[in-house]
N, C-alpha and C. Protein backbone atom coordinates (compact mmCIF):
# COMPACT_ATOMS: atom_id res chain seq x y z
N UNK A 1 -29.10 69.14 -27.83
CA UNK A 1 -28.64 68.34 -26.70
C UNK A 1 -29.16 66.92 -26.86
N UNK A 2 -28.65 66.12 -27.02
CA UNK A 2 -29.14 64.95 -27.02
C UNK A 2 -29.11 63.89 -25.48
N UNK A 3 -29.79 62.43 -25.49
CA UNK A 3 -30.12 62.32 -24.20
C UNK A 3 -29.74 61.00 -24.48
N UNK A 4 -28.94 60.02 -23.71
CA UNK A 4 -28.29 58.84 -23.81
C UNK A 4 -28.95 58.18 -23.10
N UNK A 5 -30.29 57.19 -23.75
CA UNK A 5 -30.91 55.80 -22.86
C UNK A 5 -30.04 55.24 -22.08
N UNK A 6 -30.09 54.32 -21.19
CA UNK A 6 -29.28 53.86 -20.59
C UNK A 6 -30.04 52.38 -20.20
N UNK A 7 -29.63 51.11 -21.53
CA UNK A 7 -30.61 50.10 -21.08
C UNK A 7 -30.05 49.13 -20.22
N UNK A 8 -30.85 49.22 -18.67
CA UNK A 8 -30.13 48.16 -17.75
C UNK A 8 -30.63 46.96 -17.83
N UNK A 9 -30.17 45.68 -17.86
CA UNK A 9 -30.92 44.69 -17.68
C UNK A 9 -30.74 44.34 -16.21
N UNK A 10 -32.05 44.33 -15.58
CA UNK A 10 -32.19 43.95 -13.94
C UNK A 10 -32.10 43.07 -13.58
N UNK A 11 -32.53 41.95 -14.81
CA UNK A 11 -32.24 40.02 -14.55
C UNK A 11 -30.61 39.72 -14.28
N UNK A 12 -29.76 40.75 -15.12
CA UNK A 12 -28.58 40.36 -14.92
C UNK A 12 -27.87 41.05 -13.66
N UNK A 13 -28.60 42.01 -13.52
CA UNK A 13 -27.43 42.92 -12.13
C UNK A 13 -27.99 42.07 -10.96
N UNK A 14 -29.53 41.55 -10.52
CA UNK A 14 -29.81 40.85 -9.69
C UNK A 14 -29.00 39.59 -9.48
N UNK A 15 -28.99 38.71 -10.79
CA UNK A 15 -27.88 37.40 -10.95
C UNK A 15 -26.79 37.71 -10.12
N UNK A 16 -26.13 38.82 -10.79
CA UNK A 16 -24.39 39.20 -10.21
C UNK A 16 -24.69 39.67 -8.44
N UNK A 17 -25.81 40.21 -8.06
CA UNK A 17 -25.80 40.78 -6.99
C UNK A 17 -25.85 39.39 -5.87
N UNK A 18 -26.66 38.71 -6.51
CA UNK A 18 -27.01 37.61 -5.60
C UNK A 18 -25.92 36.31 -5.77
N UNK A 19 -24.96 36.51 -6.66
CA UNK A 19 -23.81 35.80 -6.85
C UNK A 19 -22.95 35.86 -6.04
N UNK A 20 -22.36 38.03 -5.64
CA UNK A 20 -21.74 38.56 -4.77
C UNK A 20 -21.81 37.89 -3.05
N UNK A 21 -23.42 38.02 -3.40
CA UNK A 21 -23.85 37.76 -1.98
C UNK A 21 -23.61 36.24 -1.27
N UNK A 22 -24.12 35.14 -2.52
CA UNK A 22 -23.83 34.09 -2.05
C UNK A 22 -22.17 33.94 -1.57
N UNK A 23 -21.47 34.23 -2.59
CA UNK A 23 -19.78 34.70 -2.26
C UNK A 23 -19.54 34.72 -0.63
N UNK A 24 -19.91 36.02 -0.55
CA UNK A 24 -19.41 36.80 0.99
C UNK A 24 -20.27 35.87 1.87
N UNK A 25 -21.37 35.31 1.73
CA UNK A 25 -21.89 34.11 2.73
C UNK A 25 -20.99 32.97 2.84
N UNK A 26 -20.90 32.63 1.73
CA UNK A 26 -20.10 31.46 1.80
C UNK A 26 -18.57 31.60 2.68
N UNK A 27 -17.93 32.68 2.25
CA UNK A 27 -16.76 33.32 3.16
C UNK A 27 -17.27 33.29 4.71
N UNK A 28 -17.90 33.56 5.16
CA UNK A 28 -18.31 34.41 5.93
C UNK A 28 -18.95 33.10 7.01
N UNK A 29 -19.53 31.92 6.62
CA UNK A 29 -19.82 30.75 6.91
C UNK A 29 -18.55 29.76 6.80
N UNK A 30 -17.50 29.66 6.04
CA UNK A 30 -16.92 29.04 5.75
C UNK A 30 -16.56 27.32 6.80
N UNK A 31 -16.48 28.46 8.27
CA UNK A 31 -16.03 27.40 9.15
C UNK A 31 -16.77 26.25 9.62
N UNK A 32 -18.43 26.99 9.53
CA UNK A 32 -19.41 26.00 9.74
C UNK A 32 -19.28 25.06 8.67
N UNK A 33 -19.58 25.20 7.50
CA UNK A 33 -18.95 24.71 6.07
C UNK A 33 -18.26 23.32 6.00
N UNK A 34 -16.79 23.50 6.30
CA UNK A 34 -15.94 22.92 6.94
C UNK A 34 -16.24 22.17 7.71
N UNK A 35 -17.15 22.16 8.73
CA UNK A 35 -17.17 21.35 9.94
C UNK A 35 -18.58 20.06 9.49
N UNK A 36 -19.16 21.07 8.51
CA UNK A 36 -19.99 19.93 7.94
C UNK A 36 -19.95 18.89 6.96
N UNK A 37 -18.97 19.28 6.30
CA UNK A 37 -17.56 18.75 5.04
C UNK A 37 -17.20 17.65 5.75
N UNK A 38 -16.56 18.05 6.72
CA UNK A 38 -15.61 17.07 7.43
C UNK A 38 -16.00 16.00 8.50
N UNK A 39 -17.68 16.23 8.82
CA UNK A 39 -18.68 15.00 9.35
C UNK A 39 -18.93 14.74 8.31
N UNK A 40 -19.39 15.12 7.17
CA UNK A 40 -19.71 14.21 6.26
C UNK A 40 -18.52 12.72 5.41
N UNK A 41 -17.38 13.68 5.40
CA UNK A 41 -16.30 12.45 5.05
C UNK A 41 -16.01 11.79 5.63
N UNK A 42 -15.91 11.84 6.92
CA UNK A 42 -15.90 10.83 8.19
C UNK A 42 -17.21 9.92 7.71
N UNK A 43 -18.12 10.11 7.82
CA UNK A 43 -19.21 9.75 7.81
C UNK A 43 -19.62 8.57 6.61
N UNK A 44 -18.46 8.63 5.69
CA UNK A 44 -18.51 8.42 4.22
C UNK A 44 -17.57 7.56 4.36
N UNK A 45 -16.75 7.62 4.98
CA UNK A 45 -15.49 6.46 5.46
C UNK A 45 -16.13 5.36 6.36
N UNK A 46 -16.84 5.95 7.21
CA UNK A 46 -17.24 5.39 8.20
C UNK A 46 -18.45 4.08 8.09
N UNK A 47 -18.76 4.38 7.07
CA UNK A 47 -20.44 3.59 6.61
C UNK A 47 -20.25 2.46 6.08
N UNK A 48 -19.21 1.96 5.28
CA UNK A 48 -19.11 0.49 4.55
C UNK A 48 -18.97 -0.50 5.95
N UNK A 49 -18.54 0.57 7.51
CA UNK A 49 -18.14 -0.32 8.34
C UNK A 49 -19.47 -0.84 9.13
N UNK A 50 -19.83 0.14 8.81
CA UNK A 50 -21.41 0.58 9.37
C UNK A 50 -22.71 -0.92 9.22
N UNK A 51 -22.39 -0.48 7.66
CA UNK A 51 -22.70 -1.77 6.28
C UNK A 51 -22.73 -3.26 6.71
N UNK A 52 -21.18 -2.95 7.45
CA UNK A 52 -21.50 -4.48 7.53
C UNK A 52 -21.36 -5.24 8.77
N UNK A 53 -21.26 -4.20 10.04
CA UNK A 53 -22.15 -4.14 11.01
C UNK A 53 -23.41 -4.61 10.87
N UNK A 54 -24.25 -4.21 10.27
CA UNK A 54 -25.61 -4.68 9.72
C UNK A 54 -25.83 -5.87 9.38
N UNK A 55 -24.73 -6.53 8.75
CA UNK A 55 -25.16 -7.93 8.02
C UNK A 55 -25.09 -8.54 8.63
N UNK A 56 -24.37 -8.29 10.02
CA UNK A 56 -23.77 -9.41 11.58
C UNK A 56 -25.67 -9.01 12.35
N UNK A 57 -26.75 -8.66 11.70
CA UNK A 57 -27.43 -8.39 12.35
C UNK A 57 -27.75 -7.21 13.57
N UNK A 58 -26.30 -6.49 13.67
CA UNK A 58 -26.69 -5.30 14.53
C UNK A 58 -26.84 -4.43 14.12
N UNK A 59 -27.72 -3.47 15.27
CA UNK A 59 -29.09 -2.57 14.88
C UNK A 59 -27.96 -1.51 14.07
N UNK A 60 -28.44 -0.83 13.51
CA UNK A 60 -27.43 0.73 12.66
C UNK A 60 -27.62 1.56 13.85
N UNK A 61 -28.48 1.95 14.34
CA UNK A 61 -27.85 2.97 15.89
C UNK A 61 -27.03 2.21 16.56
N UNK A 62 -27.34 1.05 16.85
CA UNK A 62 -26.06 0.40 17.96
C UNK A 62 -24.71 -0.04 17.52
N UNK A 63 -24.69 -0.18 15.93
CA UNK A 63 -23.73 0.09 15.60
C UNK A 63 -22.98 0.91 15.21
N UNK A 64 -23.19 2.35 15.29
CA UNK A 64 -22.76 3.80 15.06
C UNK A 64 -22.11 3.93 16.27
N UNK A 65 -23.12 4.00 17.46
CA UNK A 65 -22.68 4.07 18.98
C UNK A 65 -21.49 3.17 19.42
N UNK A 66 -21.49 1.85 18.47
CA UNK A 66 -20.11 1.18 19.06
C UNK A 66 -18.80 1.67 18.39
N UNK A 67 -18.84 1.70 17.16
CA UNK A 67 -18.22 2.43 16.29
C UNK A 67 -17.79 4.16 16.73
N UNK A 68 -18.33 4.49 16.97
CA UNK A 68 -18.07 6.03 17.66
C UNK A 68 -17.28 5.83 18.51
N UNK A 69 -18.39 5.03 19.82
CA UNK A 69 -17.05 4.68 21.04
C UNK A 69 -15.41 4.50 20.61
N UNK A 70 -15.37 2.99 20.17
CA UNK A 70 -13.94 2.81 19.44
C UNK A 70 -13.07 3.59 19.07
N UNK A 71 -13.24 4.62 18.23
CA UNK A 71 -13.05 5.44 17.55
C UNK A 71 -12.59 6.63 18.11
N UNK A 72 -13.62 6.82 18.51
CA UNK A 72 -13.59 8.35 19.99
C UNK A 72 -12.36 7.81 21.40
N UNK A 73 -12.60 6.59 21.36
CA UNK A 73 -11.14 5.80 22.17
C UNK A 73 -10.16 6.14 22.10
N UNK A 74 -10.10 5.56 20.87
CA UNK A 74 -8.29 5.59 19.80
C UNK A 74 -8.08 6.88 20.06
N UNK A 75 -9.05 7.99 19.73
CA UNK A 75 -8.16 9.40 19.47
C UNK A 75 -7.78 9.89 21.10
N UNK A 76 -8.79 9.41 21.72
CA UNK A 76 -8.45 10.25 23.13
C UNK A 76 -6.92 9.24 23.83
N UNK A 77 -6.81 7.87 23.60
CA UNK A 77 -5.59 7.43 23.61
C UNK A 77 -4.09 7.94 22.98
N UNK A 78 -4.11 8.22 21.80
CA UNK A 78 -3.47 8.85 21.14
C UNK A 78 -2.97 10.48 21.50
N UNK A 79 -4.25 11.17 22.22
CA UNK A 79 -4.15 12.41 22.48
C UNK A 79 -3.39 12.59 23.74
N UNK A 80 -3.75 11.61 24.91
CA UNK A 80 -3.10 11.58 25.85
C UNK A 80 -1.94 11.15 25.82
N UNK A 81 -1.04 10.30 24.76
CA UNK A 81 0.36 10.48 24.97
C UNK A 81 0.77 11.29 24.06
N UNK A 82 0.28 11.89 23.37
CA UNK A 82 0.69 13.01 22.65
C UNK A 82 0.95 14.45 23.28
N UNK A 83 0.02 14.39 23.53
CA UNK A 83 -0.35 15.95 24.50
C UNK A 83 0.68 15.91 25.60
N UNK A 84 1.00 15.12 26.22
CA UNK A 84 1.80 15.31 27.02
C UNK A 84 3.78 15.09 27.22
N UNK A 85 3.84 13.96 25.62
CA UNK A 85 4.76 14.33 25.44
C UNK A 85 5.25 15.77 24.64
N UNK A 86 4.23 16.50 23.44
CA UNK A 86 4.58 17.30 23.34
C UNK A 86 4.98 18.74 24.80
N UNK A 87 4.16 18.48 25.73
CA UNK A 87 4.47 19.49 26.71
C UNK A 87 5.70 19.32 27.21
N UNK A 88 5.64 18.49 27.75
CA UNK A 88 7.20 17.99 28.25
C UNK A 88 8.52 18.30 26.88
N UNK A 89 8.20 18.45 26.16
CA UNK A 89 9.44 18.95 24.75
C UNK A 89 9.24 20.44 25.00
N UNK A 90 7.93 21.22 25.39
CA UNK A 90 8.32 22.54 25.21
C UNK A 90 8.44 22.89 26.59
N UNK A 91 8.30 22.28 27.79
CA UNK A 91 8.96 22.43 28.89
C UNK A 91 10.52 22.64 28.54
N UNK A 92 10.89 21.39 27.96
CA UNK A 92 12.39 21.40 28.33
C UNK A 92 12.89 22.44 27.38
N UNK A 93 12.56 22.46 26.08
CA UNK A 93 13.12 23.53 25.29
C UNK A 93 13.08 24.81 25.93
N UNK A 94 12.15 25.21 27.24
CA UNK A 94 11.71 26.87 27.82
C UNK A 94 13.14 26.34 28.83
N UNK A 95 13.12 25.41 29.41
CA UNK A 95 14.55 25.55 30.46
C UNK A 95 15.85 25.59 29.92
N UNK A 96 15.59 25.04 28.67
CA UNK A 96 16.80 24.64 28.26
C UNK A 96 17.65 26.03 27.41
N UNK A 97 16.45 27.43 27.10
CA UNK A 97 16.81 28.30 26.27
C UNK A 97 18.10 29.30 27.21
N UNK A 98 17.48 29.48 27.84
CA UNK A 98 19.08 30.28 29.21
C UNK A 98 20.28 29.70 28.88
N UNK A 99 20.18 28.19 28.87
CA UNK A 99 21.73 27.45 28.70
C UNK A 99 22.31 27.86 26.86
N UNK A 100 21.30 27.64 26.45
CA UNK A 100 21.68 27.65 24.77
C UNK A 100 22.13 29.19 24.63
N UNK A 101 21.39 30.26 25.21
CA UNK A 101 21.64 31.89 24.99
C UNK A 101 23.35 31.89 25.91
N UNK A 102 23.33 31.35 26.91
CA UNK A 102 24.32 31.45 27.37
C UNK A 102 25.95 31.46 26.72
N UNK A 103 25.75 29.56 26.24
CA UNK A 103 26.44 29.11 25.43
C UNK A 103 26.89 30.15 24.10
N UNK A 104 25.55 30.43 23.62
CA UNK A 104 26.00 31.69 21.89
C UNK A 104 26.27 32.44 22.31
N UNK A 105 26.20 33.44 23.36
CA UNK A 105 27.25 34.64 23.79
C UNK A 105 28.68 34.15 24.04
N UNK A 106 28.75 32.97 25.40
CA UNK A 106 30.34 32.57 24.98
C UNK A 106 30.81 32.95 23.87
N UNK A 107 30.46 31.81 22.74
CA UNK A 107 30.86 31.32 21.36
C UNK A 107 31.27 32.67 20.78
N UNK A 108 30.14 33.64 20.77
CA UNK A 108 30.43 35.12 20.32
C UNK A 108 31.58 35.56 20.78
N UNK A 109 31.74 35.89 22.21
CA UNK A 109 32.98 36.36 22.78
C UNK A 109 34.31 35.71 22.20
N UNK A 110 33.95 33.95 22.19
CA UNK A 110 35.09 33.60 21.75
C UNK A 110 35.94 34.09 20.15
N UNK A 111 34.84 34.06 19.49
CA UNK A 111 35.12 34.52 18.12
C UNK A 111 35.53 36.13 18.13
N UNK A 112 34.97 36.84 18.92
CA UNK A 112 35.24 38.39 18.85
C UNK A 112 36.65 38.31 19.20
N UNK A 113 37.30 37.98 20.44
CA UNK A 113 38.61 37.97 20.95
C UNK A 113 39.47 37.38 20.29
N UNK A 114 38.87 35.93 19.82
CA UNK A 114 40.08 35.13 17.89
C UNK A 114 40.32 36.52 17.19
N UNK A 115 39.30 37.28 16.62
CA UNK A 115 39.67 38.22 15.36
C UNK A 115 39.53 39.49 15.76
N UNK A 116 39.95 39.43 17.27
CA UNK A 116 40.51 40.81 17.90
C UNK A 116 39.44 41.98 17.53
N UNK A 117 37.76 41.15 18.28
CA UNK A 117 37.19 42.66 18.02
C UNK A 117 36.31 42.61 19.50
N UNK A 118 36.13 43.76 19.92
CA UNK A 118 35.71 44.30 21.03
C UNK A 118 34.33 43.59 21.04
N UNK A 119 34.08 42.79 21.55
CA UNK A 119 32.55 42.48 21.53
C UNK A 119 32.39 41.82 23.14
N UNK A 120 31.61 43.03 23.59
CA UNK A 120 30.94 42.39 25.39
C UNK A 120 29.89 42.83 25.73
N UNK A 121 29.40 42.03 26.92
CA UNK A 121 28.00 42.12 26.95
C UNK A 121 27.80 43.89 27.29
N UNK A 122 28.52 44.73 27.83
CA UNK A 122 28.02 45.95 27.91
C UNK A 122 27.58 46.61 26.37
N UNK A 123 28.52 46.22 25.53
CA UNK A 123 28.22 46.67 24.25
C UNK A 123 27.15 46.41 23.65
N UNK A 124 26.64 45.23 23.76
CA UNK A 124 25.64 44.54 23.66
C UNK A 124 24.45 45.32 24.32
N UNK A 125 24.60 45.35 25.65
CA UNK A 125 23.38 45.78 26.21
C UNK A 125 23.30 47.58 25.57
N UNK A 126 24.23 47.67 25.36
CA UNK A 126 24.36 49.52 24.81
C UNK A 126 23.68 49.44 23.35
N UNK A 127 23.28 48.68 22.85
CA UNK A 127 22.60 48.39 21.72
C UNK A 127 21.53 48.21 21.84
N UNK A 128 21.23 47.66 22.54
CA UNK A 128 19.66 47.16 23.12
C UNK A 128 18.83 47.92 23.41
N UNK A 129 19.92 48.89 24.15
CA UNK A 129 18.77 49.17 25.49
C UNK A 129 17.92 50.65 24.58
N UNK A 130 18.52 51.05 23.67
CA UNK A 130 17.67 52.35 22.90
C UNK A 130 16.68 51.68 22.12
N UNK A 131 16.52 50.01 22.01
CA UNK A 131 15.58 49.82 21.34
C UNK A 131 14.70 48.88 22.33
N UNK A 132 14.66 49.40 23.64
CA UNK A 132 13.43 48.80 24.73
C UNK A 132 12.14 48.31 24.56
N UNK A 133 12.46 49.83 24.04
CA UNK A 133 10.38 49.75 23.73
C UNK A 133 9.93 49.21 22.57
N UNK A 134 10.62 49.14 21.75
CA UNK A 134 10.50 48.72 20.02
C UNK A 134 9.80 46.51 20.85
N UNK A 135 10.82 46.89 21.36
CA UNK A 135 11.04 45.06 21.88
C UNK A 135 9.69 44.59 22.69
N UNK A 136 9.73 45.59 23.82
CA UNK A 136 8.45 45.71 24.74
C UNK A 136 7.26 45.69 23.85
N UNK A 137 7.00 46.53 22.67
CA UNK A 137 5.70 46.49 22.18
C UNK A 137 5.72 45.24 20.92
N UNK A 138 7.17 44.67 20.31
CA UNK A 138 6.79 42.90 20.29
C UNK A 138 6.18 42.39 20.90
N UNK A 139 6.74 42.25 22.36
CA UNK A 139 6.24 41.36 23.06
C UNK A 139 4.95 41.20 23.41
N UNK A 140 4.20 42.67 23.63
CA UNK A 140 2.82 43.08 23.73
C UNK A 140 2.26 42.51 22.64
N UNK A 141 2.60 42.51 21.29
CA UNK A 141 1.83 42.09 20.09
C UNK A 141 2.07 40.54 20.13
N UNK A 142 3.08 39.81 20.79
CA UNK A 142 2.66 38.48 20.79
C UNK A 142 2.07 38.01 21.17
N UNK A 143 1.41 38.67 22.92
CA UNK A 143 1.03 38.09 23.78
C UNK A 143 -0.77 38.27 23.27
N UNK A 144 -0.28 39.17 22.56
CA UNK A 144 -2.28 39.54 22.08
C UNK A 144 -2.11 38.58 20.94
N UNK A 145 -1.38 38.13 20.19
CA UNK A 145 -1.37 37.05 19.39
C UNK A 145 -2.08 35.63 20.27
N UNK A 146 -1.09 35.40 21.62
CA UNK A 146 -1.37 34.18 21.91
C UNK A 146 -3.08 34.36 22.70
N UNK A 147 -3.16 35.52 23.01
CA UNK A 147 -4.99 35.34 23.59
C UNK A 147 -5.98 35.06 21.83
N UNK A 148 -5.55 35.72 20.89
CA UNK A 148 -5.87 35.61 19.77
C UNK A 148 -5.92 34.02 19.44
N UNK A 149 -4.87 33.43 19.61
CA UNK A 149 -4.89 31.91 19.21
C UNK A 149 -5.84 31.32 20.55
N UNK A 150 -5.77 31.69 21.42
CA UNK A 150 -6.32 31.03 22.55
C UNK A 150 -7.84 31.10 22.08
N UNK A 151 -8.53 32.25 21.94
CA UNK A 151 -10.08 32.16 21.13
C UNK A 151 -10.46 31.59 20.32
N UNK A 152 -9.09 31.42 19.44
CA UNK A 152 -9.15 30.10 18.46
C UNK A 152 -9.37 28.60 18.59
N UNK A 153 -8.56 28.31 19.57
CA UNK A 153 -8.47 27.17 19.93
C UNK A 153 -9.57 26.83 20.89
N UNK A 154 -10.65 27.95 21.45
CA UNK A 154 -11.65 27.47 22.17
C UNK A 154 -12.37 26.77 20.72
N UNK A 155 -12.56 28.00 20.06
CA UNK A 155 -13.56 27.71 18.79
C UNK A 155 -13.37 26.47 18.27
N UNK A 156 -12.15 26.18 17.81
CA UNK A 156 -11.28 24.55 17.77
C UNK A 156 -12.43 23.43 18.23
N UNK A 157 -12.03 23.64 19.50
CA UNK A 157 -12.80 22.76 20.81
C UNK A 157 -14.24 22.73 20.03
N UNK A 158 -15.13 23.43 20.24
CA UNK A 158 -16.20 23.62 20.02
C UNK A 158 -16.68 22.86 18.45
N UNK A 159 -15.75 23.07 17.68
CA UNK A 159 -15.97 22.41 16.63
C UNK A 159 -15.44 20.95 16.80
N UNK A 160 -14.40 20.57 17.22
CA UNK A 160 -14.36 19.04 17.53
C UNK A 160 -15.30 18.33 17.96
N UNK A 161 -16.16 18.89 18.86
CA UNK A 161 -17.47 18.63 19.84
C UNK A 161 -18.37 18.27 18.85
N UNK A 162 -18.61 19.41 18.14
CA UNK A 162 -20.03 19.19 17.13
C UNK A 162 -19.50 18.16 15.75
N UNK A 163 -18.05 17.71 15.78
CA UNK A 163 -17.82 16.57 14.68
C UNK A 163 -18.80 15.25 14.91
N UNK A 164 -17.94 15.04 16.15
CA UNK A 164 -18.89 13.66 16.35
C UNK A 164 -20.56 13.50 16.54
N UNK A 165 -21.20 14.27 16.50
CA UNK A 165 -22.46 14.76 16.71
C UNK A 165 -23.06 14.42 15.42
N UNK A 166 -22.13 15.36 14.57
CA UNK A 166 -22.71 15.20 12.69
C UNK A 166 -22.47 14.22 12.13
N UNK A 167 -21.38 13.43 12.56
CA UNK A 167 -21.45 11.96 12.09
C UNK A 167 -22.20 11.35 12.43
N UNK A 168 -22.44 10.67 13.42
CA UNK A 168 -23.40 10.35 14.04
C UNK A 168 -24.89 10.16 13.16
N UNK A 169 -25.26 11.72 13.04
CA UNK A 169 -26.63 11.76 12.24
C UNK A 169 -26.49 11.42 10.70
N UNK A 170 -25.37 11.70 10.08
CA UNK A 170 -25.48 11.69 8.82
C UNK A 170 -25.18 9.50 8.72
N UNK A 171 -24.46 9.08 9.31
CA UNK A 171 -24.04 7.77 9.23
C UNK A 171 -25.89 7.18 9.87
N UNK A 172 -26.38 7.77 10.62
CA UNK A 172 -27.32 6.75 10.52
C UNK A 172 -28.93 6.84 9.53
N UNK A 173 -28.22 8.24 8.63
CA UNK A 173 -29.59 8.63 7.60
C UNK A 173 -28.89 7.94 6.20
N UNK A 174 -27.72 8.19 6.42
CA UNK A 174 -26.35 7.89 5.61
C UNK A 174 -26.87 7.16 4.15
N UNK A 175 -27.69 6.28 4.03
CA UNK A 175 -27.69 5.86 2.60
C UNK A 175 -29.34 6.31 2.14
N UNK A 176 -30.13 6.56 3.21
CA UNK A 176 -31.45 7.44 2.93
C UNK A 176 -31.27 8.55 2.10
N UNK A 177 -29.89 9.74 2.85
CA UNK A 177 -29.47 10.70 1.85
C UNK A 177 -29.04 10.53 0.41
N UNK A 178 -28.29 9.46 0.39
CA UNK A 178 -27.78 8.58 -1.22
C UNK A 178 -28.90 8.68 -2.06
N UNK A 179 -29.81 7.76 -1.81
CA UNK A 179 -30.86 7.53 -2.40
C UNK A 179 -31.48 8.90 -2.85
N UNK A 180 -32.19 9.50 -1.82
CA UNK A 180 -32.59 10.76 -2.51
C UNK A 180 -31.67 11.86 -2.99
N UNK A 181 -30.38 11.66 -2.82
CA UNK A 181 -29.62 12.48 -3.98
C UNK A 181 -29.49 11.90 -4.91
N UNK A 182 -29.71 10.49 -5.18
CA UNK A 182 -29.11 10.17 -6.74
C UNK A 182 -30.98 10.15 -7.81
N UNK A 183 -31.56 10.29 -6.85
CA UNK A 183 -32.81 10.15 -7.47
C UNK A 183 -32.86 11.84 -8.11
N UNK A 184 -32.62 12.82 -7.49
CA UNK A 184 -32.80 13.99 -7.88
C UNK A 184 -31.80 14.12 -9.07
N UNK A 185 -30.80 13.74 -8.57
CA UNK A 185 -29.58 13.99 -10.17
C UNK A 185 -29.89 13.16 -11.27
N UNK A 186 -30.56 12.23 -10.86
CA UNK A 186 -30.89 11.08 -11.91
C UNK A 186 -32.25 11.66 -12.89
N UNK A 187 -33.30 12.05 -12.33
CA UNK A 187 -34.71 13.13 -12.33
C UNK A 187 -33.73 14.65 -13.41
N UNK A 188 -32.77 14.74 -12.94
CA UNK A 188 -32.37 16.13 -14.11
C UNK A 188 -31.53 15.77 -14.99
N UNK A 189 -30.93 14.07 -14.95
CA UNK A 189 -30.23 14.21 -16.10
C UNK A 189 -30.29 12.30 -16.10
N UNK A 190 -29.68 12.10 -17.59
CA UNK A 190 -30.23 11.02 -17.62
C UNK A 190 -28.53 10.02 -17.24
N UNK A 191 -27.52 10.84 -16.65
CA UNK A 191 -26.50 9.87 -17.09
C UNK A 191 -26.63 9.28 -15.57
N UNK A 192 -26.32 8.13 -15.70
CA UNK A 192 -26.05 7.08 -14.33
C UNK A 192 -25.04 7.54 -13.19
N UNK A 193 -25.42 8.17 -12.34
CA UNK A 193 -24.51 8.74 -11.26
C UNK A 193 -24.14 7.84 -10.65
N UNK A 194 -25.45 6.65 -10.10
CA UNK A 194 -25.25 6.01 -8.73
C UNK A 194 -23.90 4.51 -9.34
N UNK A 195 -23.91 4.33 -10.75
CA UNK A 195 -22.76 3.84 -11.32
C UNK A 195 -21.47 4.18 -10.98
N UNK A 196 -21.48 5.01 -11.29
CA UNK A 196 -20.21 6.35 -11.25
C UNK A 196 -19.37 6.48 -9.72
N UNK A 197 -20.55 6.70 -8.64
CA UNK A 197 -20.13 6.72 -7.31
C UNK A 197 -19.98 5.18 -7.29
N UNK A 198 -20.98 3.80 -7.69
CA UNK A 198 -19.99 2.88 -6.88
C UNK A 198 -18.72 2.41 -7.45
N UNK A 199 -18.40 3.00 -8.69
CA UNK A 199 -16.98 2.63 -9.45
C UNK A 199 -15.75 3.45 -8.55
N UNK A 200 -16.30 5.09 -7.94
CA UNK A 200 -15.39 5.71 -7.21
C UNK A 200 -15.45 4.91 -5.65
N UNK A 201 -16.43 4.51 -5.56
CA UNK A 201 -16.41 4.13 -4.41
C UNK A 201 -15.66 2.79 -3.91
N UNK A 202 -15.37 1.74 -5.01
CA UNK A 202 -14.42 0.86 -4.82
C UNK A 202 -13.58 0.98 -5.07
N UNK A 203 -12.95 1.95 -6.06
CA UNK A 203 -11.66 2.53 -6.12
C UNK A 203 -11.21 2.91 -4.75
N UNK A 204 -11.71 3.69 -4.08
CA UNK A 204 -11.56 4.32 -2.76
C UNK A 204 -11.03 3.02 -1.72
């Protein structure tokens, strides 16, 4: 009978395990992720204005805070005629759907009676009506759709909230962080990063 070693290497299953893991974190975080992504590019847009705010002599907090204001302005301007013309479009489209259903049954009838075929609303409803419940439990699955989006759209909220917050902090540490990231990449390797970013950065 012979007996088959079995040589594991533990350095490597740990690697892959803790690879897995970072994975499903990263999934699993994603949205926070995202929300910190997306103060930071703001934040990154936001700073040459920041920059030269500064050279007019005002303070970098008081110029973040004016800059925010402005900013935080525009969108809530923007939102308010937005927001409300979109409602008013799906107002009228909800009144307006009776007239349009109305109209395509005509049209139907008219075409059934041109090419001489029996088509009326009893027939219609005689079609329907064995598939009630099929319809009824659509409708049930949309409506748990729209509480579904509705939890969403709190979460939404909640993350809009904490945007301006992270800008904020990162725009006024904003070139402190630069510095000690290009010093660390610079410390592990010898090629010129902080070159590199300001060549992308006037491209931009």
């Amino acid at each position: 009978m012979s007996i088959f070693k079995l040589d594991i290497n533990y350095k490597n299953l740990a690697i892959i395990a803790l690879a897995l893991f970072s994975l499903v974190l990263i999934y699993k975080i994603q949205e926070i992720i995202s929300v910190f992504a997306i103060s930071f590019f703001i934040a990154y847009l936001l700073d040459p204005i920041i920059d030269k705010l500064e050279s007019f002599k005002i303070p970098r907090t008081l110029g973040i805070v004016i800059l925010m204001v402005i900013t935080l302005s525009i969108a809530i301007v923007i939102s308010a005629y937005l927001l409300p013309l979109l409602y008013s479009e799906i107002e009228y489209l909800t009144k307006a759907a009776p007239e349009v259903i109305n109209s395509l049954m005509d049209m139907v009838e008219k075409l059934a009676t041109r090419f001489n075929t029996d088509v009326s609303m009893a027939n219609i409803k005689a079609q329907f009506a064995p598939k009630a419940g099929a319809i009824a439990k659509e409708l049930f699955s949309a409506l748990t759709g729209v509480l579904s989006s509705a939890s969403g759209a709190i979460g939404t909220v909640v993350n809009l909230a904490i945007i301006p917050i992270l800008v904020f902090y990162f725009l006024k540490d904003f070139d402190r962080m630069n510095e000690k990231l290009f010093k660390i990449m610079e410390n592990k390797s010898d090629t010129d990063y902080k070159r590199y970013f300001k060549d992308f950065d006037s491209i931009l």
